[in-house]
C-alpha atoms as a PDB file:
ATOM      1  CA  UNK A   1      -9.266 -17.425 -14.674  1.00  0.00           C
ATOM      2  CA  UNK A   2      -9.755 -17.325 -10.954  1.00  0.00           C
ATOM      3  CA  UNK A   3     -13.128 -16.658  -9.386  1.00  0.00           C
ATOM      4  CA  UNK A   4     -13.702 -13.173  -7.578  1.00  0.00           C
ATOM      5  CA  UNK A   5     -12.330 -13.703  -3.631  1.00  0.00           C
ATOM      6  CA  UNK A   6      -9.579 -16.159  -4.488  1.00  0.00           C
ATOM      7  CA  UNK A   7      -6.013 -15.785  -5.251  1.00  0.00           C
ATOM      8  CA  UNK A   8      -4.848 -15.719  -8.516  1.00  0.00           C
ATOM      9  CA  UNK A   9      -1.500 -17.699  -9.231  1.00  0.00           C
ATOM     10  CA  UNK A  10       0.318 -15.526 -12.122  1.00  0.00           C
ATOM     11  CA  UNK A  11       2.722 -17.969 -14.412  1.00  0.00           C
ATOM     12  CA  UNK A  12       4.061 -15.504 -16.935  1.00  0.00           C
ATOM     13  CA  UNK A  13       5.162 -12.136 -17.278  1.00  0.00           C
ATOM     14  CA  UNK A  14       1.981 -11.496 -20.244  1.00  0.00           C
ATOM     15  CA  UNK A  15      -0.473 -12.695 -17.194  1.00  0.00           C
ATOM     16  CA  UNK A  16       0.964 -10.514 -14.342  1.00  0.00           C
ATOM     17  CA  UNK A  17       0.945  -7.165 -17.031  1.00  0.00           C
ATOM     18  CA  UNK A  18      -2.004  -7.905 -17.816  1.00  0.00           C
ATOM     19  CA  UNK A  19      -3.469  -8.015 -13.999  1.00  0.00           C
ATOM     20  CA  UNK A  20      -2.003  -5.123 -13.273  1.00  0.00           C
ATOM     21  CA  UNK A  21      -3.200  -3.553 -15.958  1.00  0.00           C
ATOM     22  CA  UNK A  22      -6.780  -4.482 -14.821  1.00  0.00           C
ATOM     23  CA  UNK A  23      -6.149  -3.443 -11.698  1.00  0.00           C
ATOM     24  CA  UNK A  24      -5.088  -0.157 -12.956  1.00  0.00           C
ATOM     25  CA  UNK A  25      -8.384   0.109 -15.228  1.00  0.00           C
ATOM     26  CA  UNK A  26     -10.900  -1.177 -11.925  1.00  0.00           C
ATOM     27  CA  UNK A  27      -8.606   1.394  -9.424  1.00  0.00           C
ATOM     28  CA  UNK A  28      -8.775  -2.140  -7.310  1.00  0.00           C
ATOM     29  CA  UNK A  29      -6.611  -2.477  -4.831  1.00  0.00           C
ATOM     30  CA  UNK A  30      -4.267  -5.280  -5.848  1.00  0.00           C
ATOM     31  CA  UNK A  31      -2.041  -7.356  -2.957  1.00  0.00           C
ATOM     32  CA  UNK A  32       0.852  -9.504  -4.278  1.00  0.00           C
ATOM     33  CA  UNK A  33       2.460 -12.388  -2.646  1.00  0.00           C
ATOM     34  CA  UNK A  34       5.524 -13.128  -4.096  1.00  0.00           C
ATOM     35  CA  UNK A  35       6.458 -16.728  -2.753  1.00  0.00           C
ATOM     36  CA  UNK A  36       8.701 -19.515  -3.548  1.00  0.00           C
ATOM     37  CA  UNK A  37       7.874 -23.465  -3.115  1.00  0.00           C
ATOM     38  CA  UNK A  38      10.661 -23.770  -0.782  1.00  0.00           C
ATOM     39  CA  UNK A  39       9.714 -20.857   1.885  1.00  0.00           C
ATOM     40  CA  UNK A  40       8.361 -22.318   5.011  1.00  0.00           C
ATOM     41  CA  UNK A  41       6.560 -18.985   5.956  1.00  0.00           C
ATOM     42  CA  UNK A  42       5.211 -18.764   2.795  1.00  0.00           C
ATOM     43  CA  UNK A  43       3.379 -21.951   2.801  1.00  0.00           C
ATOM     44  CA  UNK A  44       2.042 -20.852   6.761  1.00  0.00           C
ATOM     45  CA  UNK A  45       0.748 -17.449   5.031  1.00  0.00           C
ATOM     46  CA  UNK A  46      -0.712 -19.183   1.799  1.00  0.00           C
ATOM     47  CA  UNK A  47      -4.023 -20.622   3.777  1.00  0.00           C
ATOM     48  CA  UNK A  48      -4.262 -17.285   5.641  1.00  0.00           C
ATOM     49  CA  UNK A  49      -3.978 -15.046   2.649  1.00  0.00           C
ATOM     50  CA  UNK A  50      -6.610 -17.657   0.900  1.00  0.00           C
ATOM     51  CA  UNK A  51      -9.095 -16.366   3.815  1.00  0.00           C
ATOM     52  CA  UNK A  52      -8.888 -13.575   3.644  1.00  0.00           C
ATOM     53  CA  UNK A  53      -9.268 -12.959  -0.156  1.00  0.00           C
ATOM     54  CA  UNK A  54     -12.469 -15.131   0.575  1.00  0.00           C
ATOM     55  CA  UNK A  55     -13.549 -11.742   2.364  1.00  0.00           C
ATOM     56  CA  UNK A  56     -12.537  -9.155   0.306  1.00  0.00           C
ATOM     57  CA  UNK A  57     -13.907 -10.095  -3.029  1.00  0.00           C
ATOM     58  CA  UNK A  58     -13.246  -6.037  -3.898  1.00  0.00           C
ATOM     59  CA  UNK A  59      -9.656  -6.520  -3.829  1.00  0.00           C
ATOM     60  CA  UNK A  60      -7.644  -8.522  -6.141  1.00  0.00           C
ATOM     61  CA  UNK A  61      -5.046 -10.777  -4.691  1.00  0.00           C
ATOM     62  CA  UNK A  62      -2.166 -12.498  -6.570  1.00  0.00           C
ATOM     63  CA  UNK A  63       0.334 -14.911  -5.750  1.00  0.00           C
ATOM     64  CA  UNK A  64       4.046 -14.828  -7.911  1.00  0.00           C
ATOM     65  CA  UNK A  65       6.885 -17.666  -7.261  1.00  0.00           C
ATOM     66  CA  UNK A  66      10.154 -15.525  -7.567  1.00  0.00           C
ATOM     67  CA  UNK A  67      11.563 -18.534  -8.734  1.00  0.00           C
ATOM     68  CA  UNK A  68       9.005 -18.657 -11.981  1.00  0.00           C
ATOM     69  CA  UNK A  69       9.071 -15.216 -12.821  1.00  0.00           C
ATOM     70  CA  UNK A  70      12.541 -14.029 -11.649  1.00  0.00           C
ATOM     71  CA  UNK A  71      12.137 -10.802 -14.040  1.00  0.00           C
ATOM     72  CA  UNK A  72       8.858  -9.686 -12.296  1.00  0.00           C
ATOM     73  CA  UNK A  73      10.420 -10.276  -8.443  1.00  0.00           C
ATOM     74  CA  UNK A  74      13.431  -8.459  -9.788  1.00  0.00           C
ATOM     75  CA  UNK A  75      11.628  -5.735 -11.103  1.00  0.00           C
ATOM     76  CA  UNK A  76       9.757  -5.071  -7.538  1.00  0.00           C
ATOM     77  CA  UNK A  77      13.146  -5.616  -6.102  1.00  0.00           C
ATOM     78  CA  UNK A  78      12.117  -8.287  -4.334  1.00  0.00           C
ATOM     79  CA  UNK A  79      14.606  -9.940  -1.695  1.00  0.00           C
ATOM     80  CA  UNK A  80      12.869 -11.785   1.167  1.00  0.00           C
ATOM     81  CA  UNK A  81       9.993 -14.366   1.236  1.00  0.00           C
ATOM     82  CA  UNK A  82       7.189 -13.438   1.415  1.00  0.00           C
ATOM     83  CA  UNK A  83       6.839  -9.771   0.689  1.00  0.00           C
ATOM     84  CA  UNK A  84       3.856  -8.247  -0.042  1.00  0.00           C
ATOM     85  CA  UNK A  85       3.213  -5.632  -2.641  1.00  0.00           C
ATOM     86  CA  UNK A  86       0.435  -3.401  -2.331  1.00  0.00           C
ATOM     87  CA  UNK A  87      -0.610  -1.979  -5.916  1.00  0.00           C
ATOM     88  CA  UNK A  88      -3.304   1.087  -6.494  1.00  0.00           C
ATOM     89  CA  UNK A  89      -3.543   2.095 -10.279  1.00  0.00           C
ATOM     90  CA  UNK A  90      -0.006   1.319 -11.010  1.00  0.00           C
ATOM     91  CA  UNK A  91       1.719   2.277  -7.955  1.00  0.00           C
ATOM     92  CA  UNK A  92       3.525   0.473  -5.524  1.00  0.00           C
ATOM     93  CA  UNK A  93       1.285   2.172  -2.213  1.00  0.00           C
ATOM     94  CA  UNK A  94       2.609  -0.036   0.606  1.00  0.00           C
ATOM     95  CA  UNK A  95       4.922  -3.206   1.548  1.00  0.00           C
ATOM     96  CA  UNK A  96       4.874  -5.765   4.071  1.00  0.00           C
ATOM     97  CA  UNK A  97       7.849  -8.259   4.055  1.00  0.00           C
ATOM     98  CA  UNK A  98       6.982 -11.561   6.044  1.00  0.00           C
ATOM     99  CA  UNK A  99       4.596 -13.807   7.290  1.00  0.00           C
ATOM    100  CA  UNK A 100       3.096 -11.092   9.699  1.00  0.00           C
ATOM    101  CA  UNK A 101      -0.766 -11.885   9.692  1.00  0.00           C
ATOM    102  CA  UNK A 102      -1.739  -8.846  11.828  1.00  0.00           C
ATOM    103  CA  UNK A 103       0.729  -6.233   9.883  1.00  0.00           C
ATOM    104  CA  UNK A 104      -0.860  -7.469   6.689  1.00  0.00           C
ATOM    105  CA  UNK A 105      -4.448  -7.265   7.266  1.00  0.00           C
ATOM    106  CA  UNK A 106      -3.483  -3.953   8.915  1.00  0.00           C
ATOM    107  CA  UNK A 107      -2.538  -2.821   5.798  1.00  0.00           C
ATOM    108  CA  UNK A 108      -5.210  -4.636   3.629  1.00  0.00           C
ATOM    109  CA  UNK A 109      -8.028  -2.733   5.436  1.00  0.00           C
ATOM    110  CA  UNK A 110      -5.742   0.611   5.207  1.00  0.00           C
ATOM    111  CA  UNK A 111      -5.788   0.656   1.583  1.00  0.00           C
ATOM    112  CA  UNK A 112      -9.171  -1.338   0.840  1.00  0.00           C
ATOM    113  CA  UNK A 113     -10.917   0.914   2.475  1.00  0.00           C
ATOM    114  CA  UNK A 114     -10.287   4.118   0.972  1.00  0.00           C
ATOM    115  CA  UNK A 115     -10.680   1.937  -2.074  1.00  0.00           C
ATOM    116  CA  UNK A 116     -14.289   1.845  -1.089  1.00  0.00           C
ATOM    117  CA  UNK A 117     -14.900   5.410   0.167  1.00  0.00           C
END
């Protein structure tokens, strides 16, 4: 398991139900990157998102290759690299599809700070 202000790579379908899960239980905000080996803006963002979760050790991130776990980026309806999935107690609260830096730590502090409140 993954220390507190890292992100967590999730390699099965029992591990990611079983974040989300936690995250529902903690009411954590929870951001997912679902990436694939081959994206060239995903492996730009990857460092960046790394810093940040450095940062916010209140918020869980997790990474997801759609390429491993096809059924979970299906499920989100996942269709461009990267897209990120912003989760609050089960519920999909916000997206950001791309490697827009600004747009997502926009939308990190949106939700992570009511999160705090």
């Amino acid at each position: 398991m993954a220390e507190e202000g890292q992100v967590i790579g999730v390699h099965s379908v029992e591990a990611w139900k079983e974040q989300l899960q936690k995250g529902n239980a903690s009411k954590k905000l929870i951001v997912v990157d679902f990436t694939a080996s081959w994206c060239g803006p995903c492996r730009f963002i990857a460092p960046i998102l790394a810093e940040i979760a450095k940062k916010l050790p209140h918020v869980t991130f997790l990474k997801v290759d759609v390429d491993e776990l096809k059924t979970v980026s299906e499920e989100w309806g996942i269709e461009a690299m990267p897209t990120f999935l912003f989760f609050k107690e089960g519920k999909v609260v916000d997206k950001v599809v791309g490697a827009k830096k600004e747009e997502l730590l926009l939308t990190i502090n949106k939700h992570a700070a009511v999160a705090s409140a």
